[in-house]
Protein backbone atom coordinates (compact mmCIF):
# COMPACT_ATOMS: atom_id res chain seq x y z
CA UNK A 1 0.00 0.00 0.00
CA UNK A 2 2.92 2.08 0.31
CA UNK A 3 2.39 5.33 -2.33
CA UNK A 4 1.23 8.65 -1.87
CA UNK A 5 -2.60 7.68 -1.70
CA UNK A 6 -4.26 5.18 0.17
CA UNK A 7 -8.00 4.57 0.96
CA UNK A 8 -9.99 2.77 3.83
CA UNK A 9 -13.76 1.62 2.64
CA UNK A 10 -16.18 2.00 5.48
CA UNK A 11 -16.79 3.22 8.44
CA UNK A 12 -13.78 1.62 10.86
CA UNK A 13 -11.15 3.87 9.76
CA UNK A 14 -13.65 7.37 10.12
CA UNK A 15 -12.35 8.19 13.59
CA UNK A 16 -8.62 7.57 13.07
CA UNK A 17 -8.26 9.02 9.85
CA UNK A 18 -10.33 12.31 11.60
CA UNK A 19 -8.55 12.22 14.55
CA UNK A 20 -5.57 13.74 11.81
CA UNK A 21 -7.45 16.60 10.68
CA UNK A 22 -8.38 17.22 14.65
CA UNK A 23 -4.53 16.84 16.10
CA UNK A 24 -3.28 19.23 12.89
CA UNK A 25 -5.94 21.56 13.51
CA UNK A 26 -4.77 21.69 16.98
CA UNK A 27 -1.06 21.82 16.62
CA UNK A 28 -0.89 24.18 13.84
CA UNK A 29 0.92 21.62 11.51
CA UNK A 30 0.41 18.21 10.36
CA UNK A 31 1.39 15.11 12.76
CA UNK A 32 3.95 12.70 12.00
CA UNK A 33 1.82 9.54 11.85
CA UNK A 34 3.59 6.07 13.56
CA UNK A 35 1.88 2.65 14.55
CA UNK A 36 -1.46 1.42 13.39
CA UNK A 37 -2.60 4.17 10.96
CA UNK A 38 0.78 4.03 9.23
CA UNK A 39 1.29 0.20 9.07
CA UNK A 40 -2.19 0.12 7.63
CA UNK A 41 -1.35 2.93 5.02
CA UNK A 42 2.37 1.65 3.96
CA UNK A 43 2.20 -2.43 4.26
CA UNK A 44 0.44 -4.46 1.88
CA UNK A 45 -0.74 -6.97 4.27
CA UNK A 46 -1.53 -5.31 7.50
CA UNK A 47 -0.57 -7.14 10.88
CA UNK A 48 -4.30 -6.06 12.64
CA UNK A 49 -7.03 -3.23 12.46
CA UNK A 50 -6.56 0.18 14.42
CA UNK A 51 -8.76 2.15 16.79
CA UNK A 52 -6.08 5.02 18.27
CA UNK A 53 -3.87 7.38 15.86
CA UNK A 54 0.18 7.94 17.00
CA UNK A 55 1.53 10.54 16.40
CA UNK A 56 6.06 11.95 16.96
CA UNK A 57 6.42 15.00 18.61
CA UNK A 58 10.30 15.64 18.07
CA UNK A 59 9.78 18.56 20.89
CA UNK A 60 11.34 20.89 18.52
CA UNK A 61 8.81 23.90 19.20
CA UNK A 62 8.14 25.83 22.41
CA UNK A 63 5.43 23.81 23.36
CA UNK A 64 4.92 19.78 23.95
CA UNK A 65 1.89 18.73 21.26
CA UNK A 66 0.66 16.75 24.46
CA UNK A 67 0.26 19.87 26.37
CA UNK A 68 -1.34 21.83 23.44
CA UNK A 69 -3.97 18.52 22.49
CA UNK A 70 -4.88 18.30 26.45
CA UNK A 71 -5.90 22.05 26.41
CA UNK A 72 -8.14 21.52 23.70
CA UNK A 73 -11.93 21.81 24.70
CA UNK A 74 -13.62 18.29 25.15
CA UNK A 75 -10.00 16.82 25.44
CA UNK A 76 -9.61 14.31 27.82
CA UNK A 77 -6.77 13.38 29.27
CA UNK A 78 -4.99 9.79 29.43
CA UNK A 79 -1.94 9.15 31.10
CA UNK A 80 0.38 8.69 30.73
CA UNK A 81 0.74 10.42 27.39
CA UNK A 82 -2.05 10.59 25.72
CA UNK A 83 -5.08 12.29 25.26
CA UNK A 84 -8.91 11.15 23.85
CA UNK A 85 -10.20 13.97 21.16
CA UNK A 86 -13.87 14.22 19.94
CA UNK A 87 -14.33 13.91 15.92
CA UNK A 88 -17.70 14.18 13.86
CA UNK A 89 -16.90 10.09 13.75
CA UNK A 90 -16.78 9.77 17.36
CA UNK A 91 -13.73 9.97 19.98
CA UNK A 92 -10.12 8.81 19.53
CA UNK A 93 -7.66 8.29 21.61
CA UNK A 94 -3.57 9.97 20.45
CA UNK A 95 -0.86 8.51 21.82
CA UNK A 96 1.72 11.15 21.80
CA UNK A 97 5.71 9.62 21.60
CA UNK A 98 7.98 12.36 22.23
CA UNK A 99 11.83 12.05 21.47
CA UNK A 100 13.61 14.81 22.33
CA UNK A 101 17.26 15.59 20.45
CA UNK A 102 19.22 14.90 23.78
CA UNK A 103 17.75 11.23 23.55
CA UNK A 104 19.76 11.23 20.17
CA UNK A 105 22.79 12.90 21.26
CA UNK A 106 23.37 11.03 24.32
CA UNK A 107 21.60 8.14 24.45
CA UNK A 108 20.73 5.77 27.03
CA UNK A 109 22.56 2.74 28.88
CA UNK A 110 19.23 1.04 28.26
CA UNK A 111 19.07 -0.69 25.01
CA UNK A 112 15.40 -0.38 25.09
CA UNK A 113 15.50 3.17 25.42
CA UNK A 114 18.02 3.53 22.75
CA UNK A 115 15.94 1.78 20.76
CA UNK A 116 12.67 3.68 21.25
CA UNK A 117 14.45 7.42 20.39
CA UNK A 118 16.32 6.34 17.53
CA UNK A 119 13.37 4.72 15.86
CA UNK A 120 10.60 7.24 16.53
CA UNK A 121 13.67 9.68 15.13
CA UNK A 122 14.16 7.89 12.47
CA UNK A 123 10.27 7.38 11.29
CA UNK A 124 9.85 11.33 12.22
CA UNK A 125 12.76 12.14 10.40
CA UNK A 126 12.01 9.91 7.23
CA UNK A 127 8.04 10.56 6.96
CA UNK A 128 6.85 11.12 3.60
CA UNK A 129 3.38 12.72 2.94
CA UNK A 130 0.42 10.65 2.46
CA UNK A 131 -3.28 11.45 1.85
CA UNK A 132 -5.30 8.82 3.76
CA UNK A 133 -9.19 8.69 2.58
CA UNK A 134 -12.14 6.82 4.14
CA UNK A 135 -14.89 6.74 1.96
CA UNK A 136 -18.15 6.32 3.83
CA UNK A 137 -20.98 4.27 3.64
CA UNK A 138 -23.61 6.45 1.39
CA UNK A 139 -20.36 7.80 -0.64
CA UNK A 140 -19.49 10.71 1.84
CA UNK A 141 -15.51 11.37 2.08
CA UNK A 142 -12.84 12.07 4.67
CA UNK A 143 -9.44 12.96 3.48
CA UNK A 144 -6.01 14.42 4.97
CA UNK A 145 -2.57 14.59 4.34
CA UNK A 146 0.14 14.38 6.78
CA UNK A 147 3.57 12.61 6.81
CA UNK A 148 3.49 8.65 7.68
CA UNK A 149 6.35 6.70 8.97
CA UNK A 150 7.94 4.46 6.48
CA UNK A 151 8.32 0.72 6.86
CA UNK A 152 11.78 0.89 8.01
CA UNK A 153 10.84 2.94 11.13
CA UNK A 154 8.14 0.93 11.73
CA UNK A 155 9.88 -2.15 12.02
CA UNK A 156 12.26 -0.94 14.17
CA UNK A 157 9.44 0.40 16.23
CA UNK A 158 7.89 -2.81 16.32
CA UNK A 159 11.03 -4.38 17.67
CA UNK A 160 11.06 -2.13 20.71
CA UNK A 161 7.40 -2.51 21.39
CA UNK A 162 8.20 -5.90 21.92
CA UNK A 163 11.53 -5.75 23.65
CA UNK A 164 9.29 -3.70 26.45
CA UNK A 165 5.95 -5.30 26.31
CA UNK A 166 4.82 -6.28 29.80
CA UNK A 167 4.70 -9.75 31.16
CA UNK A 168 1.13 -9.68 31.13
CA UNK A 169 0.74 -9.40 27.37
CA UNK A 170 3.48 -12.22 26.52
CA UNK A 171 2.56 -15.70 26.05
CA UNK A 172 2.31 -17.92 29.12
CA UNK A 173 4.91 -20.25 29.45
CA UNK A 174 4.37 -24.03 30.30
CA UNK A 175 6.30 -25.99 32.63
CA UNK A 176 6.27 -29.66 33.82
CA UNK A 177 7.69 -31.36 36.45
CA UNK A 178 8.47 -34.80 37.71
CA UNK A 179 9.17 -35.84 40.80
């Protein structure tokens, strides 16, 4: 799917894809798209479906996008970094991943870590425009442009999702014993 156009049929995508045209409306510029959104838009066979929209904040600017989306009337907040937004679709939740240069320039002991600035960098840094469309049952349209990760990044964010996913979300093991 990777391109410069891609296009969701139905309803399932109408938050998401207007939860875009909400954060750039509320940031003043349009968000650097990561995780389910972008896997959906740039991989040909999409891993699962998406309800939330992710978004890099480099922390370039004066102000943290998290602290400007928060502020916004009917925002509600979700911590730890994150914040639900109304649409005409219904609500959606934005995870906001921050990365902030001095993450790059001296990174951490914790390979984890290291992993999780230099790929959010790297997707930020290596986003490409994209015009996402959901066309609506009845033939009604939704459509934005913004920069989406690229499947590089996305891998490599991948990796470090898993490298830190909890205990509760991995596979139980089994174990026997004799005796």
């Amino acid at each position: 799917m990777s391109g410069s156009r891609v296009t969701f049929v139905g309803d399932a995508m109408a938050a998401v894809v207007a939860g875009v045209i909400e954060v750039r409306s509320h940031i003043g510029q349009p968000p650097v798209i990561v995780g389910g959104l972008a896997v959906l838009s740039r991989l040909s066979t999409p891993y699962r479906a998406t309800t939330d929209l992710d978004v890099v904040d480099r922390m370039r600017s004066g102000l943290r996008q998290l602290d400007v989306l928060r502020a916004a009337t009917d925002a509600k907040t979700i911590e730890p970094a994150a914040v639900e937004l109304a649409t005409p679709y219904g609500p959606v939740k934005v995870d906001v991943l921050e990365v902030r240069q001095v993450e790059i320039d001296h990174p951490s002991d914790d390979p984890g870590d290291r992993l999780h600035a230099a790929a959010h960098a790297w997707a930020n840094d290596t986003a490409t425009d994209l015009t996402m469309e959901v066309i609506l049952p009845g033939g009604a349209a939704i459509e934005v442009t913004a920069p989406v990760a690229e499947p590089g990044p996305l891998v490599a964010m991948k990796l470090q999702a898993v490298m830190n996913r909890s205990v509760e979300k991995q596979a139980p093991t089994c174990s026997t014993s004799s005796g």
